[in-house]
PDB file of N, CA and C in Angstrom:
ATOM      1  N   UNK A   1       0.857  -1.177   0.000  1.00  0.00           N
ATOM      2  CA  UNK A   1       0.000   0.000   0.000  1.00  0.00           C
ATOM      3  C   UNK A   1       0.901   1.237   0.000  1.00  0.00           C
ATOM      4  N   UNK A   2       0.260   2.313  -1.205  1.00  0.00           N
ATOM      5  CA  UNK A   2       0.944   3.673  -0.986  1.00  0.00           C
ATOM      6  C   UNK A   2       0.183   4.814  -0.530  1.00  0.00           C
ATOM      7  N   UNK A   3       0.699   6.177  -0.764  1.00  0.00           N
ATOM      8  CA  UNK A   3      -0.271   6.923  -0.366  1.00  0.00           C
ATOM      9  C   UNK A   3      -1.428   7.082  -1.913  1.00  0.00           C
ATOM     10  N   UNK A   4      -0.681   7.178  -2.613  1.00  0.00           N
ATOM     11  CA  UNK A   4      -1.419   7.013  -3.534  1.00  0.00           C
ATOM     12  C   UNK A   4      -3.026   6.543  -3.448  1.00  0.00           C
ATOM     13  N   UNK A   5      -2.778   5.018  -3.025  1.00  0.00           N
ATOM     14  CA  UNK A   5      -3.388   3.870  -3.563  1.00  0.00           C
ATOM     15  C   UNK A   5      -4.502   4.643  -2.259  1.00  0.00           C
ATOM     16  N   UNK A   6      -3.847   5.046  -1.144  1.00  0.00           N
ATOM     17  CA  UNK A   6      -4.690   5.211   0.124  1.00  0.00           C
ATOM     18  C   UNK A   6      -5.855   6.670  -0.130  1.00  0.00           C
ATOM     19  N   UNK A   7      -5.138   7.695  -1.269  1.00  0.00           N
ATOM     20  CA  UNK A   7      -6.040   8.432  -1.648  1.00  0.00           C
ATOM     21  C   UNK A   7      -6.999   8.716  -2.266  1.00  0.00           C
ATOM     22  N   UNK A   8      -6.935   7.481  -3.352  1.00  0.00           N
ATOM     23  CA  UNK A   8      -7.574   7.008  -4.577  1.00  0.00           C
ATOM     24  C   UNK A   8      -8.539   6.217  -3.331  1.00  0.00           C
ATOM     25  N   UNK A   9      -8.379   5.193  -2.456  1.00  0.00           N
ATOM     26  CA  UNK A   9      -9.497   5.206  -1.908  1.00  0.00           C
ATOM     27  C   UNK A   9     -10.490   5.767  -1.312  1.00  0.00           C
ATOM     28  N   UNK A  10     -10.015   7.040  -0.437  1.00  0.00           N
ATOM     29  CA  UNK A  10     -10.440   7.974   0.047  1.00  0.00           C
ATOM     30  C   UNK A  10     -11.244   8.448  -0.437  1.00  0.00           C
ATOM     31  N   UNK A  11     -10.670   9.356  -1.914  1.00  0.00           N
ATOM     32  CA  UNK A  11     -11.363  10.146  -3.265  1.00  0.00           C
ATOM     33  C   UNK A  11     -12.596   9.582  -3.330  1.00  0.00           C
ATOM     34  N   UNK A  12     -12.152   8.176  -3.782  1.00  0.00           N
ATOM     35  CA  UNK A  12     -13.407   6.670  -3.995  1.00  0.00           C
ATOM     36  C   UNK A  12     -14.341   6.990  -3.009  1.00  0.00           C
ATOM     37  N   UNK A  13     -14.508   7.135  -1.821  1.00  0.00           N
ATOM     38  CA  UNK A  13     -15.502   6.890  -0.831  1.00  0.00           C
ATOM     39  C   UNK A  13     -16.341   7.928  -0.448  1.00  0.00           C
ATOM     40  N   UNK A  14     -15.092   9.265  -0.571  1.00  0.00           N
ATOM     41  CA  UNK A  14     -15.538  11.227  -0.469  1.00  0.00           C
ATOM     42  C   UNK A  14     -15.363  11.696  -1.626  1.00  0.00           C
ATOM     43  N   UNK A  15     -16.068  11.826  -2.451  1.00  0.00           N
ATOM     44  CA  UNK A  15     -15.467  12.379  -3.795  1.00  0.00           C
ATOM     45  C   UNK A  15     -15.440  13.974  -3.565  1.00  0.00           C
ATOM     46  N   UNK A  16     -16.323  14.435  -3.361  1.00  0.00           N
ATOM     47  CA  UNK A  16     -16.452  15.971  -2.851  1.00  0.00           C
ATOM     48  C   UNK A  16     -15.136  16.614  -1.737  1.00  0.00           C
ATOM     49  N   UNK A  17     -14.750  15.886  -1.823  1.00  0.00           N
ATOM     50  CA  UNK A  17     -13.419  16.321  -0.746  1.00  0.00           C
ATOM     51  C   UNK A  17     -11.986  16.389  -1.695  1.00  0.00           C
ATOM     52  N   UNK A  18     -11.194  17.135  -0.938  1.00  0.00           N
ATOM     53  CA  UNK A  18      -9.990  16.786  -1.329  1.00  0.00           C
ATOM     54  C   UNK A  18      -9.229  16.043  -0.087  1.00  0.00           C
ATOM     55  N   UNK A  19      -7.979  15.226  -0.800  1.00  0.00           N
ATOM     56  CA  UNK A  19      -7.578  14.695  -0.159  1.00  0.00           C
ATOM     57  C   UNK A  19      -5.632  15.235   0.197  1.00  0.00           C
ATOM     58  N   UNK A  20      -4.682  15.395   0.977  1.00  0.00           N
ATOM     59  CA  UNK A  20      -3.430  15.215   0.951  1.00  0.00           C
ATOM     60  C   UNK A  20      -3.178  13.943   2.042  1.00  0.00           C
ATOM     61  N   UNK A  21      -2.186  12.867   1.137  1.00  0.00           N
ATOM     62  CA  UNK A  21      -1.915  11.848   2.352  1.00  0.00           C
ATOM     63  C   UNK A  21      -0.358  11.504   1.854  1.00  0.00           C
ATOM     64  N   UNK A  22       0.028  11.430   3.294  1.00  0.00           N
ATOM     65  CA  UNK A  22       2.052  11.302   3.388  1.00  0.00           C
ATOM     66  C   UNK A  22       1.398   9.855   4.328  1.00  0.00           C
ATOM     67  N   UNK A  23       2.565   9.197   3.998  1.00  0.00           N
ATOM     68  CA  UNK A  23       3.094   8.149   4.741  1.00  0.00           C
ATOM     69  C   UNK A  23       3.704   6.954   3.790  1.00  0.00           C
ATOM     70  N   UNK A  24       3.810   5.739   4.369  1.00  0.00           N
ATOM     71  CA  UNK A  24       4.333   4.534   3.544  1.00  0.00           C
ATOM     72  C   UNK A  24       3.770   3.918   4.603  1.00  0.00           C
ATOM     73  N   UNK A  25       4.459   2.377   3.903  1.00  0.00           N
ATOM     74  CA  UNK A  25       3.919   0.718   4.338  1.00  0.00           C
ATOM     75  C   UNK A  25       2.082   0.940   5.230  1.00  0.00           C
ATOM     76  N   UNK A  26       2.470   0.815   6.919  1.00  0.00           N
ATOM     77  CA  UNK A  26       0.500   1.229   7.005  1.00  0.00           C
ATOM     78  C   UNK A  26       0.751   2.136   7.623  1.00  0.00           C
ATOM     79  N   UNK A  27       1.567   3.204   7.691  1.00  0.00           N
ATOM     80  CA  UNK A  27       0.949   4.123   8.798  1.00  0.00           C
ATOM     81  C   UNK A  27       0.878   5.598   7.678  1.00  0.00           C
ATOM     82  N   UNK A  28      -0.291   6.430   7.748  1.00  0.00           N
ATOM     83  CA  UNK A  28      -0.676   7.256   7.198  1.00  0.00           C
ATOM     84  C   UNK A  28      -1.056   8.713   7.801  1.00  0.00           C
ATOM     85  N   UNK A  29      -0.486   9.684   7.452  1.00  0.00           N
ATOM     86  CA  UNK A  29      -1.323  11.044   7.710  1.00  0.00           C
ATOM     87  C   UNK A  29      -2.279  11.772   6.896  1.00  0.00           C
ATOM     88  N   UNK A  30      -3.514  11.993   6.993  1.00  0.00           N
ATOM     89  CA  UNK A  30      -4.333  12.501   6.120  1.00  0.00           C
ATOM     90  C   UNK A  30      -4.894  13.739   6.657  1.00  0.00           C
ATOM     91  N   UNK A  31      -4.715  14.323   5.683  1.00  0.00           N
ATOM     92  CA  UNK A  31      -5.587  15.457   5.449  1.00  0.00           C
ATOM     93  C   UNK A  31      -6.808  15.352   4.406  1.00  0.00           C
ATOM     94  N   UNK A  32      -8.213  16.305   5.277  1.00  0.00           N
ATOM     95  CA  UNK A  32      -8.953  15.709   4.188  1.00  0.00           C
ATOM     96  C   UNK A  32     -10.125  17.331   4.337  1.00  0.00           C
ATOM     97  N   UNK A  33     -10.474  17.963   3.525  1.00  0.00           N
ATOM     98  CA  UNK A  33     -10.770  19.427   3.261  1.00  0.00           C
ATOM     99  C   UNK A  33     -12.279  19.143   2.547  1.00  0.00           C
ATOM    100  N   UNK A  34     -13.060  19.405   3.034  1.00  0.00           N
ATOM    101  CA  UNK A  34     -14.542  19.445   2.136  1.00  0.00           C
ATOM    102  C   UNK A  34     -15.615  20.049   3.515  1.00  0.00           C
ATOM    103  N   UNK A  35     -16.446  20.094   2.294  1.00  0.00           N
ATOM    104  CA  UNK A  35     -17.467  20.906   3.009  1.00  0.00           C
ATOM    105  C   UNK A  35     -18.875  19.643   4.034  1.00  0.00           C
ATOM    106  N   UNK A  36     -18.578  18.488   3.721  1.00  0.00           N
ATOM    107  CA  UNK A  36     -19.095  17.527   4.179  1.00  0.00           C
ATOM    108  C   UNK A  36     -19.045  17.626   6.095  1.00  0.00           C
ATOM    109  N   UNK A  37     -17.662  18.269   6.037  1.00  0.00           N
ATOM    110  CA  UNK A  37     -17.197  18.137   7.415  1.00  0.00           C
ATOM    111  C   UNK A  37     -17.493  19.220   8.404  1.00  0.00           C
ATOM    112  N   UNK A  38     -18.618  20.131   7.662  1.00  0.00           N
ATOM    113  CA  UNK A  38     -19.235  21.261   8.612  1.00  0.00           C
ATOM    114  C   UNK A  38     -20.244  21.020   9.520  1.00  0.00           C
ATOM    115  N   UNK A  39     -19.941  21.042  10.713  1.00  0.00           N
ATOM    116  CA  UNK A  39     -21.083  20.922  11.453  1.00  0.00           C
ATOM    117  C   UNK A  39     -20.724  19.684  12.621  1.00  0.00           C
ATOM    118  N   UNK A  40     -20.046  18.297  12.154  1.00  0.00           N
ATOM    119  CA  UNK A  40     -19.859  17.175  12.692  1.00  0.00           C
ATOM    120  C   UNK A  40     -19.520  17.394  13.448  1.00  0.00           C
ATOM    121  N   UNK A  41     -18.997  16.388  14.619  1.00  0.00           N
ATOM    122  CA  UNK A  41     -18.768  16.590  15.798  1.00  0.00           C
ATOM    123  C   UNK A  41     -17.184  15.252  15.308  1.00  0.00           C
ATOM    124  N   UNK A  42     -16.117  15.761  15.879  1.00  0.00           N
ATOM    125  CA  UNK A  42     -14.850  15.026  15.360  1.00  0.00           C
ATOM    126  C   UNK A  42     -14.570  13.313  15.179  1.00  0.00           C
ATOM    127  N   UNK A  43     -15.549  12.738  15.689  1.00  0.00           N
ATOM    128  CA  UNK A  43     -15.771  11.307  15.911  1.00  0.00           C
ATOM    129  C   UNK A  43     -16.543  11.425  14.762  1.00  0.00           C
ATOM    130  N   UNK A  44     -17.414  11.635  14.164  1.00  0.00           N
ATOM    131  CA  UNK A  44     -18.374  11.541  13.017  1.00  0.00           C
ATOM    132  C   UNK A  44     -17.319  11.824  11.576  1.00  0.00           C
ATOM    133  N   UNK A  45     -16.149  13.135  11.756  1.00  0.00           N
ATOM    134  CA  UNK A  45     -15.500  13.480  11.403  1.00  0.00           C
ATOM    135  C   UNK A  45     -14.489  12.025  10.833  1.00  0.00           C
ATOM    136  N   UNK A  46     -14.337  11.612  11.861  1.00  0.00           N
ATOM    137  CA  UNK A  46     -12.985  10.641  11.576  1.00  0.00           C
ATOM    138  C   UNK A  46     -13.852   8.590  11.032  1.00  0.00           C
ATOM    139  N   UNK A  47     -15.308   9.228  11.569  1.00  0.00           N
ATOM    140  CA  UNK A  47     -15.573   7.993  11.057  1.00  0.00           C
ATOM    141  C   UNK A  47     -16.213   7.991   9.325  1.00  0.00           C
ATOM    142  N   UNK A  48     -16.029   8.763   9.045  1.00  0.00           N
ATOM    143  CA  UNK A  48     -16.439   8.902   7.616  1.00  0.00           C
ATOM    144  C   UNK A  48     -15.017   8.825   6.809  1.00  0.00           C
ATOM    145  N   UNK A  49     -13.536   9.293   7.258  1.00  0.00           N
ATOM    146  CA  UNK A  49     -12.687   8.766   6.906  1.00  0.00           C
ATOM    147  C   UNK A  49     -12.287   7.039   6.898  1.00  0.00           C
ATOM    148  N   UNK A  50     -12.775   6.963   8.508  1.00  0.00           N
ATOM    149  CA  UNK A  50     -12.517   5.358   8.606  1.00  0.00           C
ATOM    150  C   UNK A  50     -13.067   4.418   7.706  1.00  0.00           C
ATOM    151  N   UNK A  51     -14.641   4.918   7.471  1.00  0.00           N
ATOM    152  CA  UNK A  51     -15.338   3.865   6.712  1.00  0.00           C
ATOM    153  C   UNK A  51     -14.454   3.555   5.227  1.00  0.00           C
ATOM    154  N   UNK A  52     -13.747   4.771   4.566  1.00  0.00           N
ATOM    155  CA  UNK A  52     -13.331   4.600   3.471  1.00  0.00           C
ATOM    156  C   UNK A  52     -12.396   3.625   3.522  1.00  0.00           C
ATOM    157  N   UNK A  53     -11.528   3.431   4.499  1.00  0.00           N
ATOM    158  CA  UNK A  53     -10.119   2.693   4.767  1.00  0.00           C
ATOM    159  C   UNK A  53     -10.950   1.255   5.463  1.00  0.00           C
ATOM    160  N   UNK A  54     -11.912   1.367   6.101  1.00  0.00           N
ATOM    161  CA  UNK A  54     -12.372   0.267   6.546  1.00  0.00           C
ATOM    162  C   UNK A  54     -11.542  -1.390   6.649  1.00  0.00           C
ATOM    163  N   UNK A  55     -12.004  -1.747   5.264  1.00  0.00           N
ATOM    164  CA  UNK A  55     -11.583  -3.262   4.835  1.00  0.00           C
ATOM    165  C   UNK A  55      -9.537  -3.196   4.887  1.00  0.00           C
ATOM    166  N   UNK A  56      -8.953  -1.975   4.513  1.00  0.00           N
ATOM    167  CA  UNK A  56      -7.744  -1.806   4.626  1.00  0.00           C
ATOM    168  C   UNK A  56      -6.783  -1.837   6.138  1.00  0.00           C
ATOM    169  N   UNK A  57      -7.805  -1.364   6.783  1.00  0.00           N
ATOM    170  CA  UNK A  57      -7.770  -1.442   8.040  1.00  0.00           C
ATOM    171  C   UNK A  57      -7.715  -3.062   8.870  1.00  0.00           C
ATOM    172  N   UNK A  58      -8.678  -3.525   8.430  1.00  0.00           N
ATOM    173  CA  UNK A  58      -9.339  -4.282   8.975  1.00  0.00           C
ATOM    174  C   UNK A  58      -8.233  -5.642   8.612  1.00  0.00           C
ATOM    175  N   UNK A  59      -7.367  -5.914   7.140  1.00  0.00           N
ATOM    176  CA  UNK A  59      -7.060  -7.229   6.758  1.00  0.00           C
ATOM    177  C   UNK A  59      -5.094  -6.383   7.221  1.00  0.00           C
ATOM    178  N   UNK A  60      -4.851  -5.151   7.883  1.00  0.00           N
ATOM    179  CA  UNK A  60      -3.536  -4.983   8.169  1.00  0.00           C
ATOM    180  C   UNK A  60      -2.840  -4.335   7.621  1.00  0.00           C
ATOM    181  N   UNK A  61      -3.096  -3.993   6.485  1.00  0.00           N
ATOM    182  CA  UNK A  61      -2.737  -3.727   5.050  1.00  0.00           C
ATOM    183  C   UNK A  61      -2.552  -1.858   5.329  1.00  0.00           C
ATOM    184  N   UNK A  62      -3.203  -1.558   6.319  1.00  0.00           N
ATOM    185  CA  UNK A  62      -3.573   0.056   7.004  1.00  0.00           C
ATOM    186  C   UNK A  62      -3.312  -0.096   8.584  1.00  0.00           C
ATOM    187  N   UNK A  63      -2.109   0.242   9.332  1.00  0.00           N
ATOM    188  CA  UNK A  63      -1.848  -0.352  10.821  1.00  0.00           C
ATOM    189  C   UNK A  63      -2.553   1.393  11.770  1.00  0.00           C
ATOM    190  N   UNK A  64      -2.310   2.353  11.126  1.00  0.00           N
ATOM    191  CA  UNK A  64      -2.200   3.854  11.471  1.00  0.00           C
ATOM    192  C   UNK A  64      -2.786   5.184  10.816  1.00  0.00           C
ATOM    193  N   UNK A  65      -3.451   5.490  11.036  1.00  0.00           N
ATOM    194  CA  UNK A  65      -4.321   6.525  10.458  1.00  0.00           C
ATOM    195  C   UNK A  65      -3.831   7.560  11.275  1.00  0.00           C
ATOM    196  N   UNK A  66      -3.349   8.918  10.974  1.00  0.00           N
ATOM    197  CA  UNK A  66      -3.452  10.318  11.529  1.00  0.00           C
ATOM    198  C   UNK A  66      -4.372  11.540  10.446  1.00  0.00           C
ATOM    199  N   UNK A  67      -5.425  11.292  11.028  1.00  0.00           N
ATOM    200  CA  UNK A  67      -6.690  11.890  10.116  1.00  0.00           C
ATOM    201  C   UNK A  67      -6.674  13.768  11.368  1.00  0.00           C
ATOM    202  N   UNK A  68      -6.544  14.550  10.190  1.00  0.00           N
ATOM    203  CA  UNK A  68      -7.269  16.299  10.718  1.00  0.00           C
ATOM    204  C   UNK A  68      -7.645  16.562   9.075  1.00  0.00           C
ATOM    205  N   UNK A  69      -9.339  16.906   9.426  1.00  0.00           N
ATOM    206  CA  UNK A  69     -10.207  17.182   8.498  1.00  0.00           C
ATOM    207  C   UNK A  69     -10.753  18.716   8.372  1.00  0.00           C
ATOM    208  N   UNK A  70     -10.827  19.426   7.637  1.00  0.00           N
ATOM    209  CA  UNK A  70     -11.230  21.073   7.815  1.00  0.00           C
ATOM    210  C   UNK A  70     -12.437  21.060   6.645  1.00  0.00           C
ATOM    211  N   UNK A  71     -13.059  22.021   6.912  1.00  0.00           N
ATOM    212  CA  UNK A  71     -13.688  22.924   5.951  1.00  0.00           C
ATOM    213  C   UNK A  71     -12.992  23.365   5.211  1.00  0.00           C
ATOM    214  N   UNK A  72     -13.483  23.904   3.818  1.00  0.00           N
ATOM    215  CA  UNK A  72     -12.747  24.984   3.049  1.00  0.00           C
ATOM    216  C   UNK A  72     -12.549  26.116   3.743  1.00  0.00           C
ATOM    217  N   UNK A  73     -13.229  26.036   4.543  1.00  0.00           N
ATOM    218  CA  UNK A  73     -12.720  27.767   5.314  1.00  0.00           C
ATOM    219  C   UNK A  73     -11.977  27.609   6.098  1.00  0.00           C
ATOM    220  N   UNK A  74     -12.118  26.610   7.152  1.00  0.00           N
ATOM    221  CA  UNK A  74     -11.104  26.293   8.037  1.00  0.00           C
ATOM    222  C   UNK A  74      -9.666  26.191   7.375  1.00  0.00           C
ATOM    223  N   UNK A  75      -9.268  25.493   6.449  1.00  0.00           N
ATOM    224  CA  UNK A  75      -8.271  25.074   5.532  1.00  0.00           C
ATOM    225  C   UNK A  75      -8.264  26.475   4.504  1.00  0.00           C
ATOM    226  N   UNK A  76      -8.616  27.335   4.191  1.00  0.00           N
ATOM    227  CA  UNK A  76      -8.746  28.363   3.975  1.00  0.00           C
ATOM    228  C   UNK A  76      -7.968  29.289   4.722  1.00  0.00           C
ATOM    229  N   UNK A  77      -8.298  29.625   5.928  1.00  0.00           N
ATOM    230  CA  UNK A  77      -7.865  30.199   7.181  1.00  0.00           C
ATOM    231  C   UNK A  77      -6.724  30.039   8.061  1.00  0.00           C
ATOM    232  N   UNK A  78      -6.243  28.448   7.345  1.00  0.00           N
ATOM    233  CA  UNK A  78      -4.846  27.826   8.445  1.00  0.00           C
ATOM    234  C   UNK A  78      -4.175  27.651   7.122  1.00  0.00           C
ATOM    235  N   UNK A  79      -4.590  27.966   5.745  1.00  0.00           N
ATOM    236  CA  UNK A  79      -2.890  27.977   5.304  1.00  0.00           C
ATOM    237  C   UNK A  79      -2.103  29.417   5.530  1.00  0.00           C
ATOM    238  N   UNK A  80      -1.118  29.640   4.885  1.00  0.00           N
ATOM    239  CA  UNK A  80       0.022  31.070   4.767  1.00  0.00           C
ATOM    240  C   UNK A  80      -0.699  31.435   4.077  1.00  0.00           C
ATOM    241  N   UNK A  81      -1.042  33.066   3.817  1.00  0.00           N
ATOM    242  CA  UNK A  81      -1.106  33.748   3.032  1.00  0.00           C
ATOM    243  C   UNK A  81      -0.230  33.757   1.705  1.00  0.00           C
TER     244      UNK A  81
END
């Protein structure tokens, strides 16, 4: 598994989102920016990531997830000018 392969699933599951993901073998950092994520409460947040990784998760293949999800505004607001 790459990050690649881990974003293309992501994409797959949130299409309305964007995705940035760093890591190798299973451990992953994601960033994930859409407007889906307004309102949730951070557990709702991270389980709509999880579901995508789910089965990846689940057979080992995914050992580590570091998921922070924003709004466009939020992510808007926390990059540099």
């Amino acid at each position: 598994m790459d990050a690649a392969t881990v974003k293309a699933l992501l994409q797959d599951h949130l299409s309305e989102c964007e995705f940035h993901v760093q890591g190798e073998g299973n451990h992953y950092d994601v960033v994930a920016i859409g407007a889906v994520f307004d309102g949730l409460r951070p557990v709702k947040k991270q389980q709509l990531i999880y579901a995508a990784l789910n089965e990846q998760i689940a057979d080992g293949s995914i050992h580590a997830v570091n998921i922070r999800t924003y709004t466009p505004a939020q992510w808007q607001a926390s990059s540099p000018a």
